[in-house]
C-alpha atoms as a PDB file:
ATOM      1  CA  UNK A   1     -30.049  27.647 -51.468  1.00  0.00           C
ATOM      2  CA  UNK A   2     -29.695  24.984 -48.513  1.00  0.00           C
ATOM      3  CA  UNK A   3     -28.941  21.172 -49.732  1.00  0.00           C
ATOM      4  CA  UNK A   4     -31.775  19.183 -48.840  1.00  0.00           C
ATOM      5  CA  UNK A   5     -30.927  16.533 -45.888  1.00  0.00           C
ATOM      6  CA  UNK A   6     -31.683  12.906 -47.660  1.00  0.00           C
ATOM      7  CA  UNK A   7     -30.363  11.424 -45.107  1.00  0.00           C
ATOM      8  CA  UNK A   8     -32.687   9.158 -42.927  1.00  0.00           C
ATOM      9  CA  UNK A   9     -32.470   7.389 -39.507  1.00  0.00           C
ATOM     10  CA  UNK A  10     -31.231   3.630 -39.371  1.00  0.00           C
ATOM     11  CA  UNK A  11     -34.089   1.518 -37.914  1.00  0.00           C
ATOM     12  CA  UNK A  12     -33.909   0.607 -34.674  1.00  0.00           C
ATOM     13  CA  UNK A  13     -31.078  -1.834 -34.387  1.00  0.00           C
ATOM     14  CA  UNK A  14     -28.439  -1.051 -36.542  1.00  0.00           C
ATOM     15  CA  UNK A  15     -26.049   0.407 -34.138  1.00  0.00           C
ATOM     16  CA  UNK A  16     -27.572   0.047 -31.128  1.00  0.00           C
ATOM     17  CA  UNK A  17     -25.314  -1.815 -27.863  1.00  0.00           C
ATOM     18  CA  UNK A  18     -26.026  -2.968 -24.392  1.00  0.00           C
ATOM     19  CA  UNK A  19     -22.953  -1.479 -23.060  1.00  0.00           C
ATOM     20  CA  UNK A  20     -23.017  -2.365 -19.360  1.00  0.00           C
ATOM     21  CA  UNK A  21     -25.693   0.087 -18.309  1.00  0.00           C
ATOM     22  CA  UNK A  22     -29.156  -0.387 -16.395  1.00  0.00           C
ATOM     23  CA  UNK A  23     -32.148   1.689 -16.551  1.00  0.00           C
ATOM     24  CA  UNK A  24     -33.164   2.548 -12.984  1.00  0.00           C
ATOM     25  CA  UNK A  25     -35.372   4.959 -11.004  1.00  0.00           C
ATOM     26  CA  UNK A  26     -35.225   7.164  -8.271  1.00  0.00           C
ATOM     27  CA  UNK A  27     -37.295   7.626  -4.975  1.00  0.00           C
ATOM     28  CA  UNK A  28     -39.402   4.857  -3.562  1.00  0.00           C
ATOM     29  CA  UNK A  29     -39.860   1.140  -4.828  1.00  0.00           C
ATOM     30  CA  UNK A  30     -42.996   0.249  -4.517  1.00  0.00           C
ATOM     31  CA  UNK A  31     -43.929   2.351  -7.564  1.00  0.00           C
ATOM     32  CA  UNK A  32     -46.506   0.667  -9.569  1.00  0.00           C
ATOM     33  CA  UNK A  33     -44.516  -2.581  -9.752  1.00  0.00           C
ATOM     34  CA  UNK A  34     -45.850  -6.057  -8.891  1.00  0.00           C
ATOM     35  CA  UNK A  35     -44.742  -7.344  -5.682  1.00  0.00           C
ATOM     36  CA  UNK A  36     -43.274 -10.628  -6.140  1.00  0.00           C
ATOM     37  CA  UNK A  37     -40.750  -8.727  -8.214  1.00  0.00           C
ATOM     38  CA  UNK A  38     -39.899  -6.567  -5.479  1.00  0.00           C
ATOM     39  CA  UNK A  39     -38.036  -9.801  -3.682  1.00  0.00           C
ATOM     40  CA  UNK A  40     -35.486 -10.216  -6.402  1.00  0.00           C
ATOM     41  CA  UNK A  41     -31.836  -9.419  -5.115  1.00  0.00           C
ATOM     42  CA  UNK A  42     -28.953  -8.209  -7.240  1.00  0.00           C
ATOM     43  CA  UNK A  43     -27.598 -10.463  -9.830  1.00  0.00           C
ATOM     44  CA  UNK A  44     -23.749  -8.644 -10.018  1.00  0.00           C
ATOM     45  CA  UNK A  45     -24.455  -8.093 -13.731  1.00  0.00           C
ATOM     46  CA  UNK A  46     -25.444  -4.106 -13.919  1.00  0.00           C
ATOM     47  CA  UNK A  47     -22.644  -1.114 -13.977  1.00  0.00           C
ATOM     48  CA  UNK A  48     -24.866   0.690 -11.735  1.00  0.00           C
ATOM     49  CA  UNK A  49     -24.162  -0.424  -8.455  1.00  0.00           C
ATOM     50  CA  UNK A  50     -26.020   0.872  -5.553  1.00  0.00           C
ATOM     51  CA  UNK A  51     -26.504  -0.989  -1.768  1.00  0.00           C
ATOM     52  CA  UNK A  52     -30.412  -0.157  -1.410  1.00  0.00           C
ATOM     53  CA  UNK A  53     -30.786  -1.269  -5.461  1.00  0.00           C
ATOM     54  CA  UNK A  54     -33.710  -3.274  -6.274  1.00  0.00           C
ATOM     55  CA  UNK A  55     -34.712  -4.957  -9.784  1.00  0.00           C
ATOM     56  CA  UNK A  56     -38.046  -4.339 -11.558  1.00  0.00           C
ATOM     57  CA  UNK A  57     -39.913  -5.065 -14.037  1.00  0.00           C
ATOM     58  CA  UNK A  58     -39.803  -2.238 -16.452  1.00  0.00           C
ATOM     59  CA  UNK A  59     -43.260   0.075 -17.366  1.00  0.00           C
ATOM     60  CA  UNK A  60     -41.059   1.707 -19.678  1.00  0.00           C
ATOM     61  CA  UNK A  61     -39.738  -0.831 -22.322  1.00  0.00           C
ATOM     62  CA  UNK A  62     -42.139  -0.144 -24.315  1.00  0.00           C
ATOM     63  CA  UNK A  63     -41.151   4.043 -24.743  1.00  0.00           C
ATOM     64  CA  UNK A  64     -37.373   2.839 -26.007  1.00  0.00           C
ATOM     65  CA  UNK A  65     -38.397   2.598 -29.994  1.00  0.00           C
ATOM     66  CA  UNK A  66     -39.918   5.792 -29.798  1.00  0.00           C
ATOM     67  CA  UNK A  67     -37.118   6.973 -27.905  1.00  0.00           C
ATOM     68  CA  UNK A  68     -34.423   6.398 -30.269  1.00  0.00           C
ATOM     69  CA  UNK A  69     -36.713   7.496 -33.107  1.00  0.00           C
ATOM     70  CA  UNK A  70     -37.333  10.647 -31.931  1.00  0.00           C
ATOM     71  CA  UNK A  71     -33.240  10.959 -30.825  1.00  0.00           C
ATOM     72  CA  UNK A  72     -32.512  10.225 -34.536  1.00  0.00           C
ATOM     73  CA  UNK A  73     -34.491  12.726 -35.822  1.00  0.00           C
ATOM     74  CA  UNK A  74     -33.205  15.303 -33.974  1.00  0.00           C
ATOM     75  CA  UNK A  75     -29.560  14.623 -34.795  1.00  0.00           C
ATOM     76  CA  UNK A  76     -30.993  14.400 -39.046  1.00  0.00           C
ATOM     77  CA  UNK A  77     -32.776  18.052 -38.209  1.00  0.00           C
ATOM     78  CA  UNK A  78     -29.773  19.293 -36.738  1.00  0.00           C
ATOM     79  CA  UNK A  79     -27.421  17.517 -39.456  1.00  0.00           C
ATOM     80  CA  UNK A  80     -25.292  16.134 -35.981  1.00  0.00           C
ATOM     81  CA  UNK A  81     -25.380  12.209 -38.080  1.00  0.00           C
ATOM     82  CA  UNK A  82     -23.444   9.492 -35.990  1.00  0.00           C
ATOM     83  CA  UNK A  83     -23.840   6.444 -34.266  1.00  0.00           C
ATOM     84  CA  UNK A  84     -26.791   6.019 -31.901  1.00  0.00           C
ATOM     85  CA  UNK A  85     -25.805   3.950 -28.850  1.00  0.00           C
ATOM     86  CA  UNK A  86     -28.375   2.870 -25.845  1.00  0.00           C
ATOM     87  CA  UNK A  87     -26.795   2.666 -22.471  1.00  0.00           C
ATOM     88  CA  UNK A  88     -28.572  -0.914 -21.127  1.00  0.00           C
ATOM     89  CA  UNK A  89     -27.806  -3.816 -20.035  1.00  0.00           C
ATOM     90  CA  UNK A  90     -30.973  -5.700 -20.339  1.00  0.00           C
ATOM     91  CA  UNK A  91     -33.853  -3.966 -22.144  1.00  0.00           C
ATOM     92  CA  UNK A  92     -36.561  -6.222 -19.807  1.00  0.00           C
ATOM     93  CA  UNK A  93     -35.580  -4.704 -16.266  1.00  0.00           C
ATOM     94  CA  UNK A  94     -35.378  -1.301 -14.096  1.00  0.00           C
ATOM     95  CA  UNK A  95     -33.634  -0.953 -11.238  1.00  0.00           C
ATOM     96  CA  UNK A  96     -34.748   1.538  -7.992  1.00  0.00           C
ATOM     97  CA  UNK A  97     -32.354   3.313  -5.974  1.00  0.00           C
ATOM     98  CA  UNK A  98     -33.239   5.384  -2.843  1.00  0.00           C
ATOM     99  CA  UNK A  99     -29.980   7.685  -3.487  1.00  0.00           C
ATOM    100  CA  UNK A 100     -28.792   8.881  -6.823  1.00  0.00           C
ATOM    101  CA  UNK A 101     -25.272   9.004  -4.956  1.00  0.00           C
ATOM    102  CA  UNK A 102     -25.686   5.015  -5.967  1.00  0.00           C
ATOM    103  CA  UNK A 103     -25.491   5.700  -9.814  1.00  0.00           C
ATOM    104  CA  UNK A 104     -22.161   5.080 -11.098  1.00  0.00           C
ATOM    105  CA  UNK A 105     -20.766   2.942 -14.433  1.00  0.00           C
ATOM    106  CA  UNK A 106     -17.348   1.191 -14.299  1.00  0.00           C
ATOM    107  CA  UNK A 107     -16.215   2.755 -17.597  1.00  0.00           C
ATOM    108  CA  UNK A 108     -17.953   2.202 -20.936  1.00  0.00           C
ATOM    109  CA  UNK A 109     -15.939   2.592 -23.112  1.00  0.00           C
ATOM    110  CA  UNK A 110     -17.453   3.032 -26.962  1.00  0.00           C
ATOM    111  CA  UNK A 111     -14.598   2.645 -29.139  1.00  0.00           C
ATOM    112  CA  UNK A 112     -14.622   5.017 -32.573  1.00  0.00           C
ATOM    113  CA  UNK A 113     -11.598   3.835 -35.023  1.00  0.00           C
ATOM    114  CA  UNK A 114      -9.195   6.193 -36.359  1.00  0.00           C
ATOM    115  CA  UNK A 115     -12.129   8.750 -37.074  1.00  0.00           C
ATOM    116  CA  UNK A 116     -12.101  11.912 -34.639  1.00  0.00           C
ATOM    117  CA  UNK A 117     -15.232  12.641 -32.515  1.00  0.00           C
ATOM    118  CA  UNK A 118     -16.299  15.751 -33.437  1.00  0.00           C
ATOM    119  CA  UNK A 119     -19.207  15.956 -31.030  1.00  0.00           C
ATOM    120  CA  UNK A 120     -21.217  13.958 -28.394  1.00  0.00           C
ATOM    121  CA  UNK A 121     -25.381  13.722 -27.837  1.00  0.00           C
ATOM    122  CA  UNK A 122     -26.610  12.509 -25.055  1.00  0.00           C
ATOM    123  CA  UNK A 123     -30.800  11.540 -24.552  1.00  0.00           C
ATOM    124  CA  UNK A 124     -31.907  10.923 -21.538  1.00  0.00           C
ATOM    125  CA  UNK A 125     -35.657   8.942 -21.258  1.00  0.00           C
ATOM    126  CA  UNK A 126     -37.154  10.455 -17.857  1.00  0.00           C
ATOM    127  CA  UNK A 127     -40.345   9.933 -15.863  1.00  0.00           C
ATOM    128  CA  UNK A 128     -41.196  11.574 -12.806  1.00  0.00           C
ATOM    129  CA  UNK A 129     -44.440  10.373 -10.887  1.00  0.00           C
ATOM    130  CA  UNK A 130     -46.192  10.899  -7.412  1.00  0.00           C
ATOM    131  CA  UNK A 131     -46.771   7.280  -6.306  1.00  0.00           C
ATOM    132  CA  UNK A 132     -50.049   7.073  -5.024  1.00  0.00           C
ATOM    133  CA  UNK A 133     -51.659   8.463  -8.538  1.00  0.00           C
ATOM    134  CA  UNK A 134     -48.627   8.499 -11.283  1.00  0.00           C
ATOM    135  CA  UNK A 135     -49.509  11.803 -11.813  1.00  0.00           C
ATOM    136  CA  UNK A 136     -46.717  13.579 -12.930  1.00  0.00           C
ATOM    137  CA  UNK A 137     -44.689  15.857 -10.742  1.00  0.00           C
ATOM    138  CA  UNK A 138     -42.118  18.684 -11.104  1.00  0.00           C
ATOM    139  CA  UNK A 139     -40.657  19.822 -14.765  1.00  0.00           C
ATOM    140  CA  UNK A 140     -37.983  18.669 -16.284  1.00  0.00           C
ATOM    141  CA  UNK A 141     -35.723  21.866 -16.047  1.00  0.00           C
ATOM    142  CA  UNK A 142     -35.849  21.222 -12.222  1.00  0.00           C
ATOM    143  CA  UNK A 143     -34.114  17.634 -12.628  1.00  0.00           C
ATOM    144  CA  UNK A 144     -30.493  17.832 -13.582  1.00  0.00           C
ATOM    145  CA  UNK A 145     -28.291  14.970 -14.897  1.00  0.00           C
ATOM    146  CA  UNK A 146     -24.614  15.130 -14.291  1.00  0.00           C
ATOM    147  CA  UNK A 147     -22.607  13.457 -17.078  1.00  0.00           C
ATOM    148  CA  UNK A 148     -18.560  12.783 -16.847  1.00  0.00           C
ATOM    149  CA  UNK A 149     -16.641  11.348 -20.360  1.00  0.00           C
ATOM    150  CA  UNK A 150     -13.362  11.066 -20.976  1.00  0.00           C
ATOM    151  CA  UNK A 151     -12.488  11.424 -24.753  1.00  0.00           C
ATOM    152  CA  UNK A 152      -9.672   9.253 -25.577  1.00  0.00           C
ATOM    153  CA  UNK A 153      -7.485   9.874 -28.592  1.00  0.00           C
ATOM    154  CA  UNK A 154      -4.461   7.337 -28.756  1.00  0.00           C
ATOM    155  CA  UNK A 155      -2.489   7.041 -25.053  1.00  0.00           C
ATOM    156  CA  UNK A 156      -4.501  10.870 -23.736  1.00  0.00           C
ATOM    157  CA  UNK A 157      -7.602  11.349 -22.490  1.00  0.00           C
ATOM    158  CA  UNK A 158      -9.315  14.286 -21.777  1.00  0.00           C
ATOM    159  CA  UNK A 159     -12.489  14.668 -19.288  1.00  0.00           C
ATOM    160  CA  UNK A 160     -15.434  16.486 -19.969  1.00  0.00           C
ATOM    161  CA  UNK A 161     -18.047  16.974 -17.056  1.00  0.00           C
ATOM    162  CA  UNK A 162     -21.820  18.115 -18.200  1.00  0.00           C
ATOM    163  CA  UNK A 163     -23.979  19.222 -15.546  1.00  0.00           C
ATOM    164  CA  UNK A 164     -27.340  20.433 -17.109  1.00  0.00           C
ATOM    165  CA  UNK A 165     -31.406  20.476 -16.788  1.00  0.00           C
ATOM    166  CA  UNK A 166     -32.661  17.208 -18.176  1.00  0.00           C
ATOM    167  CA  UNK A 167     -34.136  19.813 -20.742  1.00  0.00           C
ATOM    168  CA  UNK A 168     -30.750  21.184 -21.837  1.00  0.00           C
ATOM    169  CA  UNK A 169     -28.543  18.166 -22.402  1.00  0.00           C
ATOM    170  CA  UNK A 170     -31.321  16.223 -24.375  1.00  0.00           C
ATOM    171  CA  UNK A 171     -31.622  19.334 -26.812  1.00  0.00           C
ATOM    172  CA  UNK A 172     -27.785  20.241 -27.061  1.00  0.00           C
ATOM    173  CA  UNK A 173     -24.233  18.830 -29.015  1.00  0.00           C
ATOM    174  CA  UNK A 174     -21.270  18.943 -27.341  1.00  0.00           C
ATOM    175  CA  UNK A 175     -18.608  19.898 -29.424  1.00  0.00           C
ATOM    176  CA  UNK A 176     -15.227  17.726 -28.909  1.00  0.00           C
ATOM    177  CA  UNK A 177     -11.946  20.432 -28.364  1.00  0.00           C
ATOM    178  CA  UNK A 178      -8.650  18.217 -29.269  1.00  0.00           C
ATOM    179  CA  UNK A 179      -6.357  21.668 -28.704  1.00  0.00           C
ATOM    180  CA  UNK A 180      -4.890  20.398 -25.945  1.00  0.00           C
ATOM    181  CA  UNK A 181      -4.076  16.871 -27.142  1.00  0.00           C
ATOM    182  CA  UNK A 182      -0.783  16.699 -28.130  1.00  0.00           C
ATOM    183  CA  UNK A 183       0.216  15.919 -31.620  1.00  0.00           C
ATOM    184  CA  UNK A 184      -2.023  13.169 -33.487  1.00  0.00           C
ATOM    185  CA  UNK A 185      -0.322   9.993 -34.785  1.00  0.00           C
ATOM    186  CA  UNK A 186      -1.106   7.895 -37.537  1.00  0.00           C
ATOM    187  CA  UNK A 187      -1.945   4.496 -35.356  1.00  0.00           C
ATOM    188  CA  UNK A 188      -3.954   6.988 -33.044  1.00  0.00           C
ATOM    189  CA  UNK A 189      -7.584   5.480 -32.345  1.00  0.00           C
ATOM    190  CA  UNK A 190     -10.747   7.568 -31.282  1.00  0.00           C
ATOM    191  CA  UNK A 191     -12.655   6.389 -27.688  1.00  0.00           C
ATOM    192  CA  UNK A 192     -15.095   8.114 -25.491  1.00  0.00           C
ATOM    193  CA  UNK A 193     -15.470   6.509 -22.171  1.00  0.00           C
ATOM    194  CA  UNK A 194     -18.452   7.267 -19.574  1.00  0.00           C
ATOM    195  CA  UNK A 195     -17.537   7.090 -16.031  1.00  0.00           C
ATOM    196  CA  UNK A 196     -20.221   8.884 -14.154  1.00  0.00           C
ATOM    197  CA  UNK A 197     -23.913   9.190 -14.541  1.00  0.00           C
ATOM    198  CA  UNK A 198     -25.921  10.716 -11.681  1.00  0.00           C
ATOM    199  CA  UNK A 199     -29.583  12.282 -11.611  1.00  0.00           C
ATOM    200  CA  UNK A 200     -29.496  15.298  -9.110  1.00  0.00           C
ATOM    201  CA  UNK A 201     -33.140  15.626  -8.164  1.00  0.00           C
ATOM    202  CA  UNK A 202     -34.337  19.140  -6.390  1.00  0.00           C
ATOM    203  CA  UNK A 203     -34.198  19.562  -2.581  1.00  0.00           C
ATOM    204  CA  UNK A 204     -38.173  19.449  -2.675  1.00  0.00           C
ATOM    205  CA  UNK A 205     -38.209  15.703  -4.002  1.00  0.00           C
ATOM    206  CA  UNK A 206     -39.888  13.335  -1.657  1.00  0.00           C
ATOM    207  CA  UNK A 207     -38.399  10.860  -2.110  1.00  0.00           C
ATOM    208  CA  UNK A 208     -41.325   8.073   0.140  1.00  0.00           C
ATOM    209  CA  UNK A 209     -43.756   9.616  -2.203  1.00  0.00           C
ATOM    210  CA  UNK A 210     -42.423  10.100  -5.520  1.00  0.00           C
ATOM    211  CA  UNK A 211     -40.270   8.546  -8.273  1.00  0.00           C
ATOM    212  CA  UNK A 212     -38.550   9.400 -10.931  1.00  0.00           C
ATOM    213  CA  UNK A 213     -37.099   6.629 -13.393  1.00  0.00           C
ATOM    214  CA  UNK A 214     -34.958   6.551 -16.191  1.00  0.00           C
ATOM    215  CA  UNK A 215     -35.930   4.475 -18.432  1.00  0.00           C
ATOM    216  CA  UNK A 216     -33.923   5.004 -21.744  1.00  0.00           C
ATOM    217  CA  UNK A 217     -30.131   6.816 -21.939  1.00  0.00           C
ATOM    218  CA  UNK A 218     -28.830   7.660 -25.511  1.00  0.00           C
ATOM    219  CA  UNK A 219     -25.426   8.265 -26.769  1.00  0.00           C
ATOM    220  CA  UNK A 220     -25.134   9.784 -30.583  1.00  0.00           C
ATOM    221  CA  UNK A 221     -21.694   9.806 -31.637  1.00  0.00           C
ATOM    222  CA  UNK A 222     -20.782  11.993 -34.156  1.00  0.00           C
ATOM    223  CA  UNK A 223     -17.629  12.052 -36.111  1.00  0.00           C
ATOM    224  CA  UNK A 224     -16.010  10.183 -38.982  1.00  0.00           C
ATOM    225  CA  UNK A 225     -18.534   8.700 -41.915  1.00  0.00           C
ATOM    226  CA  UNK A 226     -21.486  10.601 -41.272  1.00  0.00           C
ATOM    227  CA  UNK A 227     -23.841   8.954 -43.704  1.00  0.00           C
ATOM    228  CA  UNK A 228     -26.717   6.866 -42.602  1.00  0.00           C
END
């Protein structure tokens, strides 16, 4: 008869980091934002770099405790326990690029200890809206997120690309391979390190019309002490 699953999600905070990372949107940036904050210029402090970037004032910030919540259950259900991280810099801002081409992160790096990573989550938060009415547009299984990781184990790295419907990577682990790695060492420590986000929209998209905005991106960790 199956164990019952005591565990229970940390609250919101416990192991949650800012690690360099910006919510932002895609398509046109006048989106249901006031206008005065449409003249702020870049401040040089967000991984995501992109020429035609704006920031925002976020809709969303409100969405990112139920985000996580709902993330954390998933990963109890599926008995997947690790460490929940959020990928943002500042929780009060979202930033609008006109090409997703202009979504990149100079190398988080989430460091793990001497435990292995047996698997990675990822959660992306996504809204898609037609500007003139925020009705929403398209499905999710038309919007794909491409997702490139390196996990590190002592001096080698190995690179892992993802390239799934939004749909498909917030439902699925992705179970960490270490056969090629060569022999482990005692002083050998555990890293995964994200070097490329990107959100490929569908050829359809109009872009002058419609936006699409991340507003939350999850990391669960899983590997080493997996009690909550």
């Amino acid at each position: 008869m199956p164990r019952e699953n005591t565990n229970k999600p940390r609250k919101m905070g416990k192991n949650l980091y800012g690690l360099g990372f910006s919510p932002l949107s895609i398509g046109n940036k006048d989106h249901a934002f006031p206008e005065e904050l449409m003249s702020q210029k870049e401040t040089g402090t967000f991984a995501i770099m992109g020429s035609d970037g704006y920031m925002i004032s976020s809709e969303y910030i409100g969405r990112t405790k139920a985000h996580i919540e709902a993330f954390a259950e998933r990963m109890v259900s599926d008995n997947t326990l690790g460490k929940i991280y959020k990928m943002t810099l500042d929780e009060n801002l979202v930033r609008t690029v006109i090409d997703s081409d202009n979504m990149m992160t100079n190398g988080i790096v989430i460091p793990h200890g001497k435990d292995p990573i047996s698997s990675i989550r990822f959660n992306v938060g996504i809204e898609y809206f037609e500007r003139a009415t925020s009705a929403a547009i398209v499905t999710a299984s038309d919007i794909k997120v491409e997702i490139e990781f390196d996990i590190v184990r002592g001096t080698y790295s190995k690179t892992f690309l993802i390239n799934e419907p939004i749909d498909q990577i917030n439902l699925l682990a992705y179970k960490i391979d270490y056969t090629d790695y060569p022999e482990k060492t005692a002083d050998d420590k555990f890293y995964l390190r994200v070097h490329k986000f990107k959100v490929i929209l569908p050829e359809s998209f109009n872009k002058e019309t419609h936006t699409v905005a991340v507003h939350d991106i999850l990391i669960g960790v899983v590997g080493g002490d997996s009690k909550w």
